[in-house]
PDB file of N, CA and C in Angstrom:
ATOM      1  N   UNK A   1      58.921 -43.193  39.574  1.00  0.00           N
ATOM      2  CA  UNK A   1      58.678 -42.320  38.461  1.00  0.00           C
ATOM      3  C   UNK A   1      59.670 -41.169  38.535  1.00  0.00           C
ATOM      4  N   UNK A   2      60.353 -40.452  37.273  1.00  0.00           N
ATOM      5  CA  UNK A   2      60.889 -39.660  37.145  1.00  0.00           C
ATOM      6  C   UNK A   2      60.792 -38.170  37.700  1.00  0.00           C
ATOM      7  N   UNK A   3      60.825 -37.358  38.412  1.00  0.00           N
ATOM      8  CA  UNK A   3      60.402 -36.158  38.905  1.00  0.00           C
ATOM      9  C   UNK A   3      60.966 -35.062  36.861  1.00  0.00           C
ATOM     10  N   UNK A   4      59.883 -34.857  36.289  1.00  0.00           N
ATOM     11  CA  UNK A   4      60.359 -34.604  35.298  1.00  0.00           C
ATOM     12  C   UNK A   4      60.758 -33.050  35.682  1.00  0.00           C
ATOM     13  N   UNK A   5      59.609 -32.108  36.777  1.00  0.00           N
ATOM     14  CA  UNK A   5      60.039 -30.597  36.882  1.00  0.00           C
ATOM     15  C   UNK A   5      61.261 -30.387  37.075  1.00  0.00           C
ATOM     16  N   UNK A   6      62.171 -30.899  37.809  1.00  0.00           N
ATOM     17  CA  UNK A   6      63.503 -30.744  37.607  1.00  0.00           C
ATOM     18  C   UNK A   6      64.394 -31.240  37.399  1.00  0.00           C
ATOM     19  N   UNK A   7      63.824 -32.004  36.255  1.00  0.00           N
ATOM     20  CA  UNK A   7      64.961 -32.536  35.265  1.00  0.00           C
ATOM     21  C   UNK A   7      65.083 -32.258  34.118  1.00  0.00           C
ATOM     22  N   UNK A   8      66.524 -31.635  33.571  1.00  0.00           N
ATOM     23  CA  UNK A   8      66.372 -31.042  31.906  1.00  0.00           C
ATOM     24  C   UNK A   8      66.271 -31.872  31.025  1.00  0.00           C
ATOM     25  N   UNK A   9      65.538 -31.817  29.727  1.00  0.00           N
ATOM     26  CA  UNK A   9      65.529 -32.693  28.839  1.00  0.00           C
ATOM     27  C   UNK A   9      64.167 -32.971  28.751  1.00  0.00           C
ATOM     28  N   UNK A  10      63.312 -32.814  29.550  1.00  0.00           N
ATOM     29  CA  UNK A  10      61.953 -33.540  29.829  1.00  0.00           C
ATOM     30  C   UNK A  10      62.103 -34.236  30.562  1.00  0.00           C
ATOM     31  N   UNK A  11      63.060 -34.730  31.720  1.00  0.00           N
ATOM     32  CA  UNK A  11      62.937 -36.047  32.029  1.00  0.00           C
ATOM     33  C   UNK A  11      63.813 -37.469  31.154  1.00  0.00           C
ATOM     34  N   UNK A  12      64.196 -36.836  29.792  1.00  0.00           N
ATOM     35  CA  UNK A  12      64.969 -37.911  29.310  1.00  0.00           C
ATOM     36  C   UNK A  12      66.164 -37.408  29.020  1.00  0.00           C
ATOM     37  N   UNK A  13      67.151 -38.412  29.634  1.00  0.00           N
ATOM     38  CA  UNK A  13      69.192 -37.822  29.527  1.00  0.00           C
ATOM     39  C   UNK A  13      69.175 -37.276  28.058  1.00  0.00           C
ATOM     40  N   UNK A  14      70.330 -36.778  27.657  1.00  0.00           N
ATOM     41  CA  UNK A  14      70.510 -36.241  26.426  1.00  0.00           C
ATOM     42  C   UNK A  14      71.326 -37.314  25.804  1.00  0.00           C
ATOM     43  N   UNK A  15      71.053 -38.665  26.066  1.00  0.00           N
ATOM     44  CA  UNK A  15      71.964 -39.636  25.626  1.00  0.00           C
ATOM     45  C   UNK A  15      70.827 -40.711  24.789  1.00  0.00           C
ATOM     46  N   UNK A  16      69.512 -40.533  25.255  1.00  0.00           N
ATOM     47  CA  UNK A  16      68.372 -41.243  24.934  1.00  0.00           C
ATOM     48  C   UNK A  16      67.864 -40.559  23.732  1.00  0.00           C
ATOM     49  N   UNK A  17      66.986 -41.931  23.189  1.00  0.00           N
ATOM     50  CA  UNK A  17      66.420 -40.805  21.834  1.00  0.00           C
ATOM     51  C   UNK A  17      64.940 -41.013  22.182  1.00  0.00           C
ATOM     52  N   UNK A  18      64.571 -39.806  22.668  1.00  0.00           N
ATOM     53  CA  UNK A  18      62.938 -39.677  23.450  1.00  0.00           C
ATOM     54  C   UNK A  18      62.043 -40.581  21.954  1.00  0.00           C
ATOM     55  N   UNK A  19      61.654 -39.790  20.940  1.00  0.00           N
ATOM     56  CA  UNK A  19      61.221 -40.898  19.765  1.00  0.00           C
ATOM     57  C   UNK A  19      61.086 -41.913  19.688  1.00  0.00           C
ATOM     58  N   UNK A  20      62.279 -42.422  19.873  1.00  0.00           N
ATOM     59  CA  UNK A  20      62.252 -43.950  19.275  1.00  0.00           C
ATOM     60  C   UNK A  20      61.926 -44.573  20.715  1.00  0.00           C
ATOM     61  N   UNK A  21      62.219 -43.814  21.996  1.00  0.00           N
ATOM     62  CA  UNK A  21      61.445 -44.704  23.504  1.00  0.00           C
ATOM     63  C   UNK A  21      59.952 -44.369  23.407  1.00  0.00           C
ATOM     64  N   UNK A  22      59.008 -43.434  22.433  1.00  0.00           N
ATOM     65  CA  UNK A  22      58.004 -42.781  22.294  1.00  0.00           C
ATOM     66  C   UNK A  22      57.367 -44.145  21.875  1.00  0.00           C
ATOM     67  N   UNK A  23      57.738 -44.341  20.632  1.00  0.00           N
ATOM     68  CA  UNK A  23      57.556 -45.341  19.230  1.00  0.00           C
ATOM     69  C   UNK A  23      57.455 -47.005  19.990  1.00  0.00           C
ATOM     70  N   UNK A  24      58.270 -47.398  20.645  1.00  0.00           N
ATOM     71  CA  UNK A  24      58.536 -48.689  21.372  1.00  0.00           C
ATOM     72  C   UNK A  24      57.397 -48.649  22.163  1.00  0.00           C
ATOM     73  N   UNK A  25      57.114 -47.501  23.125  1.00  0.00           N
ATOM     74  CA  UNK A  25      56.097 -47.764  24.263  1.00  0.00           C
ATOM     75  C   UNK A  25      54.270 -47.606  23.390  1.00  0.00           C
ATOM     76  N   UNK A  26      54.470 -47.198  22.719  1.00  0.00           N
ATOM     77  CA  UNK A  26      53.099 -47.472  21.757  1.00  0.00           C
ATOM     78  C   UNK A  26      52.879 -48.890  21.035  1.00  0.00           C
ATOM     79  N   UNK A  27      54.250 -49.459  20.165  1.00  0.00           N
ATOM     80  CA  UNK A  27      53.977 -50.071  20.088  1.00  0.00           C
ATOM     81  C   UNK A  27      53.367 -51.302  21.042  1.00  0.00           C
ATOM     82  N   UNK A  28      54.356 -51.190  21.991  1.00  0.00           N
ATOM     83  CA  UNK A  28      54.076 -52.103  23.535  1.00  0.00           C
ATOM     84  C   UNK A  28      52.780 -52.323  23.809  1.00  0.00           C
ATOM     85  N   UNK A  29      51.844 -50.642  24.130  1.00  0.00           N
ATOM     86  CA  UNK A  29      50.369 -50.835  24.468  1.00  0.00           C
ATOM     87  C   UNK A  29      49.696 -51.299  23.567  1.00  0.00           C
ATOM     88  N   UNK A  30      49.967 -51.090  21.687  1.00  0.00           N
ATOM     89  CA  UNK A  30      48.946 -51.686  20.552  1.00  0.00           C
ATOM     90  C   UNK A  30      48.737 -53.196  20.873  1.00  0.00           C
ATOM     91  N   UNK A  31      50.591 -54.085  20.969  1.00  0.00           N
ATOM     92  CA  UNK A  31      50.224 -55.223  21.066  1.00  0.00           C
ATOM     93  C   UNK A  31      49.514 -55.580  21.921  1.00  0.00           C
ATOM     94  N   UNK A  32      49.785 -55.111  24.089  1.00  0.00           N
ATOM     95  CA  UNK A  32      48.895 -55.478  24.595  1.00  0.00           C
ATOM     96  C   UNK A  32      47.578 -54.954  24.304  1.00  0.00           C
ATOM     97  N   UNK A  33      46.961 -54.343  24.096  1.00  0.00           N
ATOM     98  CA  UNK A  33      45.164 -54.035  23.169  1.00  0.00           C
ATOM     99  C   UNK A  33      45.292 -55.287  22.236  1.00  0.00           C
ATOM    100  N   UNK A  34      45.792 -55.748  21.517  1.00  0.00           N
ATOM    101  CA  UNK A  34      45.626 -56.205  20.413  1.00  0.00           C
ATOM    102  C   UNK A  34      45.691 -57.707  21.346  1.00  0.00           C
ATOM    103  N   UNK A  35      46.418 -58.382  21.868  1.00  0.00           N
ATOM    104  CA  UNK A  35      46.505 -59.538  22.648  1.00  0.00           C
ATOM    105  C   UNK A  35      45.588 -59.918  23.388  1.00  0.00           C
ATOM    106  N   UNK A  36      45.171 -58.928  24.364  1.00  0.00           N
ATOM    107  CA  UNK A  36      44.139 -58.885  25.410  1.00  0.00           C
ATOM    108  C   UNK A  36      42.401 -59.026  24.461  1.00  0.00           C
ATOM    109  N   UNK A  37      42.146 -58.819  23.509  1.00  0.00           N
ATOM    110  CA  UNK A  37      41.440 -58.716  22.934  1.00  0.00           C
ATOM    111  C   UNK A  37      40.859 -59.839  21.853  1.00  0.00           C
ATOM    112  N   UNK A  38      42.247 -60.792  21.512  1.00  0.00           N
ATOM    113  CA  UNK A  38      42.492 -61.952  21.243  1.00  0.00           C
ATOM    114  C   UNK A  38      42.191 -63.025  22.078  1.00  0.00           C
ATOM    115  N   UNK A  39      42.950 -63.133  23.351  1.00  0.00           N
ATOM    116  CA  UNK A  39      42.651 -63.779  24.544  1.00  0.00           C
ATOM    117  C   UNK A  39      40.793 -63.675  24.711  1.00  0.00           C
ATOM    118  N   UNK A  40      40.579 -62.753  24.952  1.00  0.00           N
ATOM    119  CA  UNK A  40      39.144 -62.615  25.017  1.00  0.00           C
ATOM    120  C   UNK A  40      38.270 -63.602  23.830  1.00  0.00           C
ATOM    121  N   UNK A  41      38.133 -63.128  22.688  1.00  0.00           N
ATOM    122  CA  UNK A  41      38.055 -63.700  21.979  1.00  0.00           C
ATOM    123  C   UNK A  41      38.336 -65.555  22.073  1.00  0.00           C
ATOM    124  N   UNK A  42      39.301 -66.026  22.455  1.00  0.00           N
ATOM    125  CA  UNK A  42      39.922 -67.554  22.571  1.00  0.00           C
ATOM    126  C   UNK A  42      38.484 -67.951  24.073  1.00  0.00           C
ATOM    127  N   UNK A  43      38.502 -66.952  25.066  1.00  0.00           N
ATOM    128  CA  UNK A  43      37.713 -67.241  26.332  1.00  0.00           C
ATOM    129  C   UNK A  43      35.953 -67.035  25.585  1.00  0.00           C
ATOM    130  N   UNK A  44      36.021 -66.516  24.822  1.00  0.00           N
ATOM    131  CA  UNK A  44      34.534 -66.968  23.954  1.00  0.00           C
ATOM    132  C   UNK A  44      34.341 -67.950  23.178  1.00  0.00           C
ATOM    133  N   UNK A  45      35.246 -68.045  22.470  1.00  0.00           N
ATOM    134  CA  UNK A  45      35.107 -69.291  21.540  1.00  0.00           C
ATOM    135  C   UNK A  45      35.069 -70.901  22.650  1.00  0.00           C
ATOM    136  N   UNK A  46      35.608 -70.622  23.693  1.00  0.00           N
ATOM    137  CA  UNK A  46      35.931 -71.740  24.633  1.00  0.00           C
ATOM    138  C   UNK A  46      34.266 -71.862  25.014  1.00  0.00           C
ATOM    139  N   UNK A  47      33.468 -70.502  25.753  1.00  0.00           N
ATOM    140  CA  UNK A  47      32.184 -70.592  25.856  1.00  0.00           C
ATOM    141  C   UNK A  47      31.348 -71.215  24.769  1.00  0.00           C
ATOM    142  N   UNK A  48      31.398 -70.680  23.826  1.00  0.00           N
ATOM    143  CA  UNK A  48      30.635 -71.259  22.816  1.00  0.00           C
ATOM    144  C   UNK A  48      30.399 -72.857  22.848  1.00  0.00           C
ATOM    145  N   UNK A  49      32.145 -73.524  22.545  1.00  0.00           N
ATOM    146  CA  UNK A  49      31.955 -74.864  22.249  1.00  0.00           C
ATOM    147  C   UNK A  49      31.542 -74.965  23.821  1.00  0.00           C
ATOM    148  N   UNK A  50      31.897 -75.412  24.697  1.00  0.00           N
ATOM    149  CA  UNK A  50      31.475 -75.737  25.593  1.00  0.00           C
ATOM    150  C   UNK A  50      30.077 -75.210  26.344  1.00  0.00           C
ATOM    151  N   UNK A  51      29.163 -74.767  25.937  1.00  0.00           N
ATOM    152  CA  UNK A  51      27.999 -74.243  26.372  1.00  0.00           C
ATOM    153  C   UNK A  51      27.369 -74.580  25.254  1.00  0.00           C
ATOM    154  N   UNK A  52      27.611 -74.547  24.294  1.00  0.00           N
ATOM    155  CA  UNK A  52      26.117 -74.418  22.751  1.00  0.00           C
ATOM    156  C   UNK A  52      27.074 -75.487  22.369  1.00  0.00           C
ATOM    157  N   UNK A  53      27.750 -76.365  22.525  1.00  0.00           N
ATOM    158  CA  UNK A  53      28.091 -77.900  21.932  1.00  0.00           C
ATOM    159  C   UNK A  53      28.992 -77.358  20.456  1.00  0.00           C
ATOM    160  N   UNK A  54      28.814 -76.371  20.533  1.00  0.00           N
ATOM    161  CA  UNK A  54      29.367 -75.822  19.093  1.00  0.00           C
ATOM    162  C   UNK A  54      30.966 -75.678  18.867  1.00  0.00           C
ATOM    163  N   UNK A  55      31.223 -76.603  18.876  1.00  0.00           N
ATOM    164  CA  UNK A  55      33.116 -76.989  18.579  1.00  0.00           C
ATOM    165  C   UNK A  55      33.282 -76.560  17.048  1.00  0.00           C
ATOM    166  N   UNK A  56      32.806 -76.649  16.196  1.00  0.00           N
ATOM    167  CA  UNK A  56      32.924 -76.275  14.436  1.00  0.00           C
ATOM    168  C   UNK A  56      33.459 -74.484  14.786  1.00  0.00           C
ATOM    169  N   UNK A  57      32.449 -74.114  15.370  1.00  0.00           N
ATOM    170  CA  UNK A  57      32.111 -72.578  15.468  1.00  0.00           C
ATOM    171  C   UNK A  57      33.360 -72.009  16.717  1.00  0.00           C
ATOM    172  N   UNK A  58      33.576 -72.464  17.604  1.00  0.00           N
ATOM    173  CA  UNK A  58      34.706 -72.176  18.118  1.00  0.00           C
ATOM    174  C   UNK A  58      35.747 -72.390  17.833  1.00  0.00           C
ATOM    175  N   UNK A  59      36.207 -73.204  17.022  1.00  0.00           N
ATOM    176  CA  UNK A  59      37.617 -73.588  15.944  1.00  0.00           C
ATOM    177  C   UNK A  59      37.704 -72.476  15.319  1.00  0.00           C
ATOM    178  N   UNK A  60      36.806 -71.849  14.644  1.00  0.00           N
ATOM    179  CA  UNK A  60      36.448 -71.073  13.621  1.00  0.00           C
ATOM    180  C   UNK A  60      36.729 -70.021  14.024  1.00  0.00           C
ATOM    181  N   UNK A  61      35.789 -69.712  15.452  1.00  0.00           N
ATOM    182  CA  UNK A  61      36.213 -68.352  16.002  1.00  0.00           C
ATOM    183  C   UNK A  61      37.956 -68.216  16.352  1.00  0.00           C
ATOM    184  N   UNK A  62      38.377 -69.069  16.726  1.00  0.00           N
ATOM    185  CA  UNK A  62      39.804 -68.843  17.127  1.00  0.00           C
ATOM    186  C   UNK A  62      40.985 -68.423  16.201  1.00  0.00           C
ATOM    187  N   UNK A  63      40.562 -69.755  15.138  1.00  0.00           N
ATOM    188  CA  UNK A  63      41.355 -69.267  13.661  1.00  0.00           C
ATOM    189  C   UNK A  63      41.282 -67.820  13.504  1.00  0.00           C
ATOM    190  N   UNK A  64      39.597 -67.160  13.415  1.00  0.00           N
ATOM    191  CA  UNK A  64      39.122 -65.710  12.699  1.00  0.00           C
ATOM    192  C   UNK A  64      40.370 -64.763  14.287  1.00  0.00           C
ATOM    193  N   UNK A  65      40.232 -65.083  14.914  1.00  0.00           N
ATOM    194  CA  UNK A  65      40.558 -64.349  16.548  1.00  0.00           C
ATOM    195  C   UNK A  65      42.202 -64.112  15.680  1.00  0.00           C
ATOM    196  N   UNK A  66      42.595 -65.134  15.353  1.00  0.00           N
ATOM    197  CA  UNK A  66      44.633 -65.297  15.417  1.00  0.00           C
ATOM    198  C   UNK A  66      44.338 -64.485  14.233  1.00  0.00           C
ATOM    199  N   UNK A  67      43.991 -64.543  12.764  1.00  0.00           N
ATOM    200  CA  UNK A  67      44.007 -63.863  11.645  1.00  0.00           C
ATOM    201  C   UNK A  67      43.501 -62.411  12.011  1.00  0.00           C
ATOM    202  N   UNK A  68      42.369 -62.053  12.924  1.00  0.00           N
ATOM    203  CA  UNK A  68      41.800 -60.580  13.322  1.00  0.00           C
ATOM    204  C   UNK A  68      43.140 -59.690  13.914  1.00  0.00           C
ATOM    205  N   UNK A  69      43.728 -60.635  14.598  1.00  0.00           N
ATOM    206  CA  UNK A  69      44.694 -59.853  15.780  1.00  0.00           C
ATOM    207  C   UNK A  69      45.799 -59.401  15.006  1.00  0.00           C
ATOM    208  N   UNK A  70      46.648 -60.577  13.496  1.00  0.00           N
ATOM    209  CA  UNK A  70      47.186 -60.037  12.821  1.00  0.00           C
ATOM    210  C   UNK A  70      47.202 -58.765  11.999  1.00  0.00           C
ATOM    211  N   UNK A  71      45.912 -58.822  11.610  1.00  0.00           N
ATOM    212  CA  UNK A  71      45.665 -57.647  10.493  1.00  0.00           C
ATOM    213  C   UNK A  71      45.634 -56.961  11.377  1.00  0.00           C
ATOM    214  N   UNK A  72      45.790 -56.582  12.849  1.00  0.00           N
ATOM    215  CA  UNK A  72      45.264 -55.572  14.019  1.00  0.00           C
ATOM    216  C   UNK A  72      46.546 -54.678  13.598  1.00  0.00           C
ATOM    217  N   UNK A  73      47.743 -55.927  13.809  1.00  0.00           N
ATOM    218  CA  UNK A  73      49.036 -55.834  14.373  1.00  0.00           C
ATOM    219  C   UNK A  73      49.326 -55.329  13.499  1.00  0.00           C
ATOM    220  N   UNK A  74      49.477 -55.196  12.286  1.00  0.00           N
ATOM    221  CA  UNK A  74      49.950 -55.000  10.853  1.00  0.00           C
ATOM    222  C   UNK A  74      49.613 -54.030   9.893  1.00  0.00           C
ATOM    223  N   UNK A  75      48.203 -53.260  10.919  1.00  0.00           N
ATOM    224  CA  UNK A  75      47.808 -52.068  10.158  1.00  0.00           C
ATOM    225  C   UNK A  75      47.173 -51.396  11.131  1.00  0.00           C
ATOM    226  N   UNK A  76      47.977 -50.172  12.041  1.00  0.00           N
ATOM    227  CA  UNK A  76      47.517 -49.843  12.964  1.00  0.00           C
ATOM    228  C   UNK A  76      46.582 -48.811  13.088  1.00  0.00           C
ATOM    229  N   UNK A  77      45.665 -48.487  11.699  1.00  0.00           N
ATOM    230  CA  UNK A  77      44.827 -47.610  11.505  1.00  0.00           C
ATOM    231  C   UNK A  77      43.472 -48.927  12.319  1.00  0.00           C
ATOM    232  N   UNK A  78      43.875 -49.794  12.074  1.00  0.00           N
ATOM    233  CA  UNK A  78      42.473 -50.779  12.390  1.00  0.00           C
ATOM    234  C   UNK A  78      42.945 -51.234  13.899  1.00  0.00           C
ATOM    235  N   UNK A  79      43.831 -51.952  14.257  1.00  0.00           N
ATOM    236  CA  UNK A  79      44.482 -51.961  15.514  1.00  0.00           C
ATOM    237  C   UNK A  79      43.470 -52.868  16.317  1.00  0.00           C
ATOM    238  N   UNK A  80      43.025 -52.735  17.436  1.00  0.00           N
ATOM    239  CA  UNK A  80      42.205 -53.764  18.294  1.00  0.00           C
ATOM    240  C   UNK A  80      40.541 -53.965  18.100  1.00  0.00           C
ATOM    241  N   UNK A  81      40.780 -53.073  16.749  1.00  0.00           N
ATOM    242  CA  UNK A  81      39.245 -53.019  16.343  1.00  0.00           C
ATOM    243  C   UNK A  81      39.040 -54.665  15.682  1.00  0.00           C
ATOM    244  N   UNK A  82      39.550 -55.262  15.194  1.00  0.00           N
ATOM    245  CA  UNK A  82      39.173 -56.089  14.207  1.00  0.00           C
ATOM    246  C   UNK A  82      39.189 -57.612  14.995  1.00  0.00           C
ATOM    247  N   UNK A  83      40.272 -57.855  16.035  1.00  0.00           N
ATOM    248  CA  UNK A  83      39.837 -58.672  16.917  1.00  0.00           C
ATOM    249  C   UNK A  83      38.271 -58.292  17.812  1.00  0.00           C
ATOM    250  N   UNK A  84      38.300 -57.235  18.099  1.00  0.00           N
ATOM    251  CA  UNK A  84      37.103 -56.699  19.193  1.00  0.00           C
ATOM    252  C   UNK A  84      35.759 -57.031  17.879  1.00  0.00           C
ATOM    253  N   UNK A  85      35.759 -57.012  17.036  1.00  0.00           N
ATOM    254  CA  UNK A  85      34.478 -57.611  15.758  1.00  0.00           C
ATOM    255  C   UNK A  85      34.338 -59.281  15.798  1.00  0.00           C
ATOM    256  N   UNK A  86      35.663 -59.887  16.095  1.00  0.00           N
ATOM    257  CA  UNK A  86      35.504 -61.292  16.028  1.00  0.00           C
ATOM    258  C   UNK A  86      34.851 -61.617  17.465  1.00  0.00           C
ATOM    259  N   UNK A  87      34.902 -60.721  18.378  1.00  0.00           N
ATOM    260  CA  UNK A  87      34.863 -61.118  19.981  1.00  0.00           C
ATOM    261  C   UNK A  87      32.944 -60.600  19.872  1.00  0.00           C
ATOM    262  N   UNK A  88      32.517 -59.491  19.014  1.00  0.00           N
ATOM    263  CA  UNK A  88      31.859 -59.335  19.045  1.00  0.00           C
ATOM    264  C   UNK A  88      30.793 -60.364  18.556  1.00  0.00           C
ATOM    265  N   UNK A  89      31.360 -61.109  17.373  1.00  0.00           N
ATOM    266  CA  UNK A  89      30.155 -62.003  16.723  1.00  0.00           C
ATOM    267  C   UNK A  89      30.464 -63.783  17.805  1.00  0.00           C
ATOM    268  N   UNK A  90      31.506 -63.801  18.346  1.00  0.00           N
ATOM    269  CA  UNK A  90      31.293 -64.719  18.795  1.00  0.00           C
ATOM    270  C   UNK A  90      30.371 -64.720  20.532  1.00  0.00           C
ATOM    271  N   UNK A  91      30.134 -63.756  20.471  1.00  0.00           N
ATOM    272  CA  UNK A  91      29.259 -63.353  21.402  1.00  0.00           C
ATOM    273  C   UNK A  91      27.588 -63.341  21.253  1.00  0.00           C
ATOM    274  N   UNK A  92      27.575 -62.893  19.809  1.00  0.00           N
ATOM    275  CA  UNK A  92      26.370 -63.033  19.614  1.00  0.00           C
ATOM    276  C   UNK A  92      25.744 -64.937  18.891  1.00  0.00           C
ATOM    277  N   UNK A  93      27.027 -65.611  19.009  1.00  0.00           N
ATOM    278  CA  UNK A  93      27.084 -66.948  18.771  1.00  0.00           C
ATOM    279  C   UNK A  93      26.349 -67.284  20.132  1.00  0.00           C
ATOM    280  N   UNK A  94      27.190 -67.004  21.470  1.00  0.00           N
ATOM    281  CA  UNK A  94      27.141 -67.606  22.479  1.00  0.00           C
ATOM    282  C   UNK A  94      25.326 -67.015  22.937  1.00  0.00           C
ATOM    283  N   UNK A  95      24.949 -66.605  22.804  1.00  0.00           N
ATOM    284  CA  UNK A  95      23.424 -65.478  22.695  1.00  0.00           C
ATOM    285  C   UNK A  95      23.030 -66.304  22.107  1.00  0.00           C
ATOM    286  N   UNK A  96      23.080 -66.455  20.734  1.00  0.00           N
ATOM    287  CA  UNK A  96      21.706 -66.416  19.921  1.00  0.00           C
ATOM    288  C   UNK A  96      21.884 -68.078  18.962  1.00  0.00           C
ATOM    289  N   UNK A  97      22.877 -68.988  19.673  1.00  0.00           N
ATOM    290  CA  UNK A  97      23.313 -69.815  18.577  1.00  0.00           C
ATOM    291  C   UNK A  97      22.155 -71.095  19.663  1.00  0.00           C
TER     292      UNK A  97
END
């Protein structure tokens, strides 16, 4: 790690554009939130069919999982919320189905 106290700039050369390394490393963590959350989602839907016989409903969940994670990716006011809703109902699949 950078010792930023004595380094001018913040810590970043005057050759870097702090912003746009700002902008990249956010995006970086949205996708992983947004991936990790997907994955999850794919490891439920896997429970489902394979525990409650329910293969229709885990197809389903996975499709909803890949389409949730997009709209995640694509509008970052909603972000890992909308996969984390698909992870949520396929949970209450694996519960209550």
């Amino acid at each position: 790690m950078a010792d930023t106290k004595h380094a001018p700039h913040g810590g970043y050369s005057p050759d870097m554009d702090a912003r746009t390394h700002e902008e990249t490393y956010q995006g970086f963590v949205r996708f992983a939130e947004i991936g990790t959350a997907v994955i999850i989602c794919h490891v439920l839907a896997l429970a489902v069919g394979g525990i409650k016989h329910a293969w229709i409903t885990a197809i389903f969940g996975v499709i909803l999982s890949l389409a949730a994670g997009g709209l995640g990716a694509m509008a970052p006011s909603i972000g890992v919320r909308a996969p984390a809703a698909v992870a949520v109902l396929l949970l209450l699949a694996l519960v209550f189905y």
